[in-house]
Protein backbone atom coordinates (compact mmCIF):
# COMPACT_ATOMS: atom_id res chain seq x y z
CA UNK A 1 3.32 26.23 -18.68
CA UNK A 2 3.57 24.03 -15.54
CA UNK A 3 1.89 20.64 -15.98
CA UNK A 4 0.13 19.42 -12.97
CA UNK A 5 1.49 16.77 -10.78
CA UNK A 6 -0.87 13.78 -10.78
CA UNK A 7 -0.81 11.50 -7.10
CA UNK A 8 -0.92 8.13 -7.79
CA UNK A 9 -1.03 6.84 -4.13
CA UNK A 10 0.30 9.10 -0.81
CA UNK A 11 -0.28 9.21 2.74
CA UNK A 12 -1.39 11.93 4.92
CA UNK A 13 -0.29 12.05 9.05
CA UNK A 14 -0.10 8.16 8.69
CA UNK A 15 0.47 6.34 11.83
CA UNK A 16 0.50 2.05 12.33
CA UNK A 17 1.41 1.25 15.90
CA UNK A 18 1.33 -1.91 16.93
CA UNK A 19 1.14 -3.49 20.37
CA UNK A 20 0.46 -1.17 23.98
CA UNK A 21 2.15 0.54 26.68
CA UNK A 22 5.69 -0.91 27.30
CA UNK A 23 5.48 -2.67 24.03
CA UNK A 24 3.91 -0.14 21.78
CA UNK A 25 5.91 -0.06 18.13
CA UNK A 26 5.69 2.84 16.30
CA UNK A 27 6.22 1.26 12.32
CA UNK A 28 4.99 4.36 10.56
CA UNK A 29 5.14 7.59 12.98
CA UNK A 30 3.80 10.42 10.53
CA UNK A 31 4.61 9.68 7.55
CA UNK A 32 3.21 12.29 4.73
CA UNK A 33 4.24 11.22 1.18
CA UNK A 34 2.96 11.02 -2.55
CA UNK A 35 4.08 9.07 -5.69
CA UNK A 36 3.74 10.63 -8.69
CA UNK A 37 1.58 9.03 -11.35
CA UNK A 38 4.08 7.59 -14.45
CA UNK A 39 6.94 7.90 -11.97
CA UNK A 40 9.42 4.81 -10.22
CA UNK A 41 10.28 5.91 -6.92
CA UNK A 42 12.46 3.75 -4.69
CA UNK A 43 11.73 3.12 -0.69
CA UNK A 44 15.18 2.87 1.24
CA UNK A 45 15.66 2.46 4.54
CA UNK A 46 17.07 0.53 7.78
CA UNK A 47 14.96 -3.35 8.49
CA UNK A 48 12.64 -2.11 11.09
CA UNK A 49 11.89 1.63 9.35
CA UNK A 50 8.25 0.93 8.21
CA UNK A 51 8.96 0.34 4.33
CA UNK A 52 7.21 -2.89 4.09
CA UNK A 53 4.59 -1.22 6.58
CA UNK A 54 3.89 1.83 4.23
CA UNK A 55 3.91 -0.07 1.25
CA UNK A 56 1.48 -2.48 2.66
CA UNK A 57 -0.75 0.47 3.79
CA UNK A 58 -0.66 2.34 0.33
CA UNK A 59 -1.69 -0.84 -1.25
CA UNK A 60 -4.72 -1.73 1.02
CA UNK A 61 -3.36 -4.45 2.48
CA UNK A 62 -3.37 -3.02 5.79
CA UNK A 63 -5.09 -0.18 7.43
CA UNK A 64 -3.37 2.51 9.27
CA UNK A 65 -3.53 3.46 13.46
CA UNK A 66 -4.62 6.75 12.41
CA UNK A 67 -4.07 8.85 9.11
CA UNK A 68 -5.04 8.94 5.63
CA UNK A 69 -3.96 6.67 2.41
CA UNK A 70 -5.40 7.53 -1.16
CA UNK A 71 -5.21 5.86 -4.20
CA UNK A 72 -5.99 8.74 -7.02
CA UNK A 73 -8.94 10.55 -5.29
CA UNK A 74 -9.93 7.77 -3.20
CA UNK A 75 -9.59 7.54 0.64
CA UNK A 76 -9.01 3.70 1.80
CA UNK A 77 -10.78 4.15 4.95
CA UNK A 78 -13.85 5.12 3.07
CA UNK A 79 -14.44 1.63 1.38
CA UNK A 80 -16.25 -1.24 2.27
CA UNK A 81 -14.09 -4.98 2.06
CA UNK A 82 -15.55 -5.20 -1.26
CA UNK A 83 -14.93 -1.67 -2.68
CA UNK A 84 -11.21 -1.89 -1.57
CA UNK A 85 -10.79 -5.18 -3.30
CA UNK A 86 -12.18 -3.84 -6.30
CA UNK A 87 -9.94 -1.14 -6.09
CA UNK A 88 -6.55 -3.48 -5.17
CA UNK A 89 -7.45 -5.97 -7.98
CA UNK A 90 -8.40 -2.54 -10.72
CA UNK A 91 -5.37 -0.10 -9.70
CA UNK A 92 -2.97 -1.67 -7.98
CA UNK A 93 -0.03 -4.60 -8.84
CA UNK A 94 2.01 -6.14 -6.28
CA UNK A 95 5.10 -7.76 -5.86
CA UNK A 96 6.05 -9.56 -3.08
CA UNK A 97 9.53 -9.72 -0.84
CA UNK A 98 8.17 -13.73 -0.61
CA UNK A 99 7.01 -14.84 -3.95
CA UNK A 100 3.55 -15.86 -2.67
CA UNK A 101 2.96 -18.51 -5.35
CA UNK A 102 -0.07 -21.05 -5.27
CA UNK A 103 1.99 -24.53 -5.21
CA UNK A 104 -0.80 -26.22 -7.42
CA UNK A 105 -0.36 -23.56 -10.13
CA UNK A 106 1.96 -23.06 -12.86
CA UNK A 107 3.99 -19.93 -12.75
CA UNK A 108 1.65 -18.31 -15.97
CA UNK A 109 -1.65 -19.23 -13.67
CA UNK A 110 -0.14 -17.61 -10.79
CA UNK A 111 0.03 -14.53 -12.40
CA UNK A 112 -3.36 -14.17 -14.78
CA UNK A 113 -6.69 -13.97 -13.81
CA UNK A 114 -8.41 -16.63 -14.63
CA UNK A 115 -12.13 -15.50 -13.58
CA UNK A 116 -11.68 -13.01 -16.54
């Protein structure tokens, strides 16, 4: 029997250009991938390739030129400011290239939630 293969987050046809004309950048230039649910995958590549472009767009952190991004059954594009934080703060953890840290916090309230 052949278990199915459960998508934790992929992209569909995603495209993030940035800039016009003569100075158009292509960071992601159709780029189709899942990540399987339960899985570590690894994103390798060149600086300037789009990893930290496609990672930000999987996560909701930035929207995509054109394309789709899904977390489980759920298309980014499709949520309001509030449903996508929702969804970033319920499904989704992040760590940073730059740690990102609150200088007024300790290191343990940096990483809780405190509203909770």
């Amino acid at each position: 029997m052949i278990t199915p293969i459960t998508v934790a987050a992929g992209a569909v046809d995603a495209y993030k250009i940035y800039g016009k004309d003569d100075s158009e950048v292509r960071a992601l230039d159709g780029v189709t991938v899942d990540f399987e649910a339960g899985k570590f995958t690894a994103i390798m590549g060149p600086s300037g390739s789009g990893k930290s472009t496609l990672m930000h767009c999987l996560a909701g952190l930035d929207s995509l030129t054109s394309g789709t991004i899904t977390i489980g059954d759920t298309d980014l594009a499709t949520l309001s400011d509030k449903e996508l934080t929702r969804v970033r703060r319920t499904n989704v953890g992040f760590i940073f290239q730059a740690y990102n840290l609150i200088p007024t916090l300790t290191a343990l309230e940096n990483i809780t939630d405190r509203d909770r």
